[in-house]
N, C-alpha and C. Protein backbone atom coordinates (compact mmCIF):
# COMPACT_ATOMS: atom_id res chain seq x y z
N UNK A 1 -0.02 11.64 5.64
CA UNK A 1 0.11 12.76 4.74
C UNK A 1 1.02 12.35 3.58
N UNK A 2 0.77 12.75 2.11
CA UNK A 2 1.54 11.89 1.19
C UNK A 2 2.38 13.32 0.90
N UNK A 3 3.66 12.89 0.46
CA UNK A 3 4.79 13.98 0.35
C UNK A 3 5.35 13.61 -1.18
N UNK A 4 5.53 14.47 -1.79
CA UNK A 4 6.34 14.36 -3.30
C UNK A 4 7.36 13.74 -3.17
N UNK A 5 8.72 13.48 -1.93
CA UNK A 5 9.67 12.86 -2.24
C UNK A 5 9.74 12.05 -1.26
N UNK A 6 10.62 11.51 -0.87
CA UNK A 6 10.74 10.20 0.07
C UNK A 6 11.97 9.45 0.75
N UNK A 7 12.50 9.36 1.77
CA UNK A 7 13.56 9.04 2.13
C UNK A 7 14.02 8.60 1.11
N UNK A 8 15.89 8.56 0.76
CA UNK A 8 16.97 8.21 -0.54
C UNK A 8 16.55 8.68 -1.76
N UNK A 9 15.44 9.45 -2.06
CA UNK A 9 15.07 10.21 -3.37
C UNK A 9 16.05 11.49 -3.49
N UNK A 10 16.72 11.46 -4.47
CA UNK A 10 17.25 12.64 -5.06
C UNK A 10 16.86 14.14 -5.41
N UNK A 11 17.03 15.27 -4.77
CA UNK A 11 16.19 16.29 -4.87
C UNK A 11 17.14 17.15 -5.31
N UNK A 12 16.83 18.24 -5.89
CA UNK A 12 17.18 19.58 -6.76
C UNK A 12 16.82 20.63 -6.67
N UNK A 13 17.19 21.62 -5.67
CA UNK A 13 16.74 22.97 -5.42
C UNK A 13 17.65 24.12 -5.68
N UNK A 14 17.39 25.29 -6.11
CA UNK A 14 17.88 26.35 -6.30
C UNK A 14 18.70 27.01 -5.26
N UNK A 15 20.15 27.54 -5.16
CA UNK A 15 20.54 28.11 -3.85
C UNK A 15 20.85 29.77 -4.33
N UNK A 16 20.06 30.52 -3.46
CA UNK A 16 20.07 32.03 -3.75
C UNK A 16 21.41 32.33 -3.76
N UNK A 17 22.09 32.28 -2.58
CA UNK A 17 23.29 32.58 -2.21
C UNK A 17 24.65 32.07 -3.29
N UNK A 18 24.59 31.09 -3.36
CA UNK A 18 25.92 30.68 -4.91
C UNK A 18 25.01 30.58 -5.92
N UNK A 19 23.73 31.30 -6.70
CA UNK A 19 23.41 31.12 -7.70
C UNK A 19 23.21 29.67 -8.31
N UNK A 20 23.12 28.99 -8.12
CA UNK A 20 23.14 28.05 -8.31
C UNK A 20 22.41 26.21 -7.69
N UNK A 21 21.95 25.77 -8.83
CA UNK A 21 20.99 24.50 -8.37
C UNK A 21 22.51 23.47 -7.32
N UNK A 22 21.86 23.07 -6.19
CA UNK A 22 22.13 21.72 -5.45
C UNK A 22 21.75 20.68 -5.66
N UNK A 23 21.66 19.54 -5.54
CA UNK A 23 21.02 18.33 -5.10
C UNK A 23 21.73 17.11 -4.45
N UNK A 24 20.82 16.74 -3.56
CA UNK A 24 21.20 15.63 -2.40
C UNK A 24 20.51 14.71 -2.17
N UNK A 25 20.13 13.47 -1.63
CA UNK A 25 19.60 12.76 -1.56
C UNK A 25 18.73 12.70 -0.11
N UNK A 26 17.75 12.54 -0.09
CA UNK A 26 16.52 12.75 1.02
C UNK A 26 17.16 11.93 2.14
N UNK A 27 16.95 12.49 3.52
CA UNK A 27 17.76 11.82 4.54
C UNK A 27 16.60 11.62 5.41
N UNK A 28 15.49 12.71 5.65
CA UNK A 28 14.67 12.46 6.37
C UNK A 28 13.42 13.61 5.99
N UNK A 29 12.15 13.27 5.94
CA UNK A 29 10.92 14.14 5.82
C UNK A 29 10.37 14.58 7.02
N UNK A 30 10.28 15.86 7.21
CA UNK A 30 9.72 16.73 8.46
C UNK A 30 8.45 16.58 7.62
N UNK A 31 7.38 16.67 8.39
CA UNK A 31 5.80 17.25 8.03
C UNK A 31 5.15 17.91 9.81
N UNK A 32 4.47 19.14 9.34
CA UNK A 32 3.30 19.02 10.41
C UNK A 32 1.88 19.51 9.72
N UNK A 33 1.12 18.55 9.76
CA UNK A 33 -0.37 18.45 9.34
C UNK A 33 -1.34 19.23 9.74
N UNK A 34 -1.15 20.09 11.24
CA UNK A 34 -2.02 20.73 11.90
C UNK A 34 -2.50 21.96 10.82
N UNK A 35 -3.57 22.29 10.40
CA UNK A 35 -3.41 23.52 9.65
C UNK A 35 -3.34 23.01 7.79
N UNK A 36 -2.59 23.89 7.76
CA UNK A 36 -1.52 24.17 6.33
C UNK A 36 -0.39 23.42 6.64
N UNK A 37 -0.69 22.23 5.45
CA UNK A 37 0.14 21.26 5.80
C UNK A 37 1.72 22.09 5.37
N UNK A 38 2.78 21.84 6.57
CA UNK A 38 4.46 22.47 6.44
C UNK A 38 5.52 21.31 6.34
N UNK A 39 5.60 20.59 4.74
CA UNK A 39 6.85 19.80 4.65
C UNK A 39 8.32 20.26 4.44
N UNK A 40 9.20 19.46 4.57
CA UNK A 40 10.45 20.13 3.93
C UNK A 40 10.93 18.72 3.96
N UNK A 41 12.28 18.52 3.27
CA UNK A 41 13.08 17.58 3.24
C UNK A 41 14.89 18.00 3.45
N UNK A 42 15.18 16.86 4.69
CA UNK A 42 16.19 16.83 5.35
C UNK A 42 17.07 16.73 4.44
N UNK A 43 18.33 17.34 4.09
CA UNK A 43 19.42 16.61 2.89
C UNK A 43 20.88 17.07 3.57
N UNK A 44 22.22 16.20 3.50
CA UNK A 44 23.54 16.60 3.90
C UNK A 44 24.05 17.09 2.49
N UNK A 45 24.65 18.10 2.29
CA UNK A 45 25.52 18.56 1.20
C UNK A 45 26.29 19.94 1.08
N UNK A 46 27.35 19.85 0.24
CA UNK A 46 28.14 21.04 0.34
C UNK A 46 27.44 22.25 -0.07
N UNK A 47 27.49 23.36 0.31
CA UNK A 47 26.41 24.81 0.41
C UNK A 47 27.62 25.90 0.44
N UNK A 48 27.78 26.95 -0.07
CA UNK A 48 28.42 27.70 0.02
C UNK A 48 30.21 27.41 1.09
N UNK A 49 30.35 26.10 0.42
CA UNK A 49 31.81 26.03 0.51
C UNK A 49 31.93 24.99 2.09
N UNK A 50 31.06 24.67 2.64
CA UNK A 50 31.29 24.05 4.08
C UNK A 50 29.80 22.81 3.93
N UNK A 51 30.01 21.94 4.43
CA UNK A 51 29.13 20.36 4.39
C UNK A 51 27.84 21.33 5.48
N UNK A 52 26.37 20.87 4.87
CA UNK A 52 25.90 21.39 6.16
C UNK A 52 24.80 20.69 5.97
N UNK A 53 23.75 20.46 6.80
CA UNK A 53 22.61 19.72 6.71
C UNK A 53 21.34 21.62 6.32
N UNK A 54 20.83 20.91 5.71
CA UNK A 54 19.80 21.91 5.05
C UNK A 54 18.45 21.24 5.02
N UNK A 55 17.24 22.14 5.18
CA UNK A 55 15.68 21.86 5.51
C UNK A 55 15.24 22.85 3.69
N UNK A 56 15.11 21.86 3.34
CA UNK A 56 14.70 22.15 1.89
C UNK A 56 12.91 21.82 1.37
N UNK A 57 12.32 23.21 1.54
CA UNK A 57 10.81 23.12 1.33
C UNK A 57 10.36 22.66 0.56
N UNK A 58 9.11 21.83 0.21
CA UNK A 58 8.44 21.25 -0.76
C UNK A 58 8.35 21.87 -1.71
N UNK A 59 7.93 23.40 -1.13
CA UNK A 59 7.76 23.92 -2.67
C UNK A 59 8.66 23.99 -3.69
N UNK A 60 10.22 23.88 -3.06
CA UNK A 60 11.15 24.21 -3.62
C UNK A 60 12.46 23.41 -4.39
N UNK A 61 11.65 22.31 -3.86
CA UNK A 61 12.16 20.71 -4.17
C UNK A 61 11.66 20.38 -5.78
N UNK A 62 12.82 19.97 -6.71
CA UNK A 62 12.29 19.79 -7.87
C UNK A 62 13.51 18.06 -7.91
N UNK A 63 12.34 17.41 -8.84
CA UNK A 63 12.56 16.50 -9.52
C UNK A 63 14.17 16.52 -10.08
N UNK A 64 14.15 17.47 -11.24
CA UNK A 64 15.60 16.86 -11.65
C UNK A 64 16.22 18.64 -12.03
N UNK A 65 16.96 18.62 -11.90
CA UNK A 65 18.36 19.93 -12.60
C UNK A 65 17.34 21.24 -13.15
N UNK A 66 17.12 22.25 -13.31
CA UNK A 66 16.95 22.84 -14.41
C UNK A 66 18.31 24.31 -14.99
């Protein structure tokens, strides 16, 4: 299954909760193919004030800052 980002790729997603874009570097890609394919990407980074590992959806994964 081909995925937009890729282990050590840099990703950029929006966080509802502090208003505000994150980004971290890809640690690991979940996929399950059965169906409607369901990716996300694994990333470690600071989130509302505490280090946490976060499952960050494809859809929601952008390239760079906006």
């Amino acid at each position: 299954m081909k995925t937009r980002f890729s282990i050590g790729d840099t990703i950029f997603w929006y966080c509802d909760i502090e208003q505000c874009t994150h980004q971290a570097k890809v640690k690991f890609v979940n996929f399950a193919g059965a169906g409607y394919p369901d990716i996300n990407y694994e990333v470690s980074t600071v989130c509302c004030g505490k280090e946490q590992t976060i499952f960050v959806d494809e859809n929601d994964a952008m390239k760079e800052e906006f």
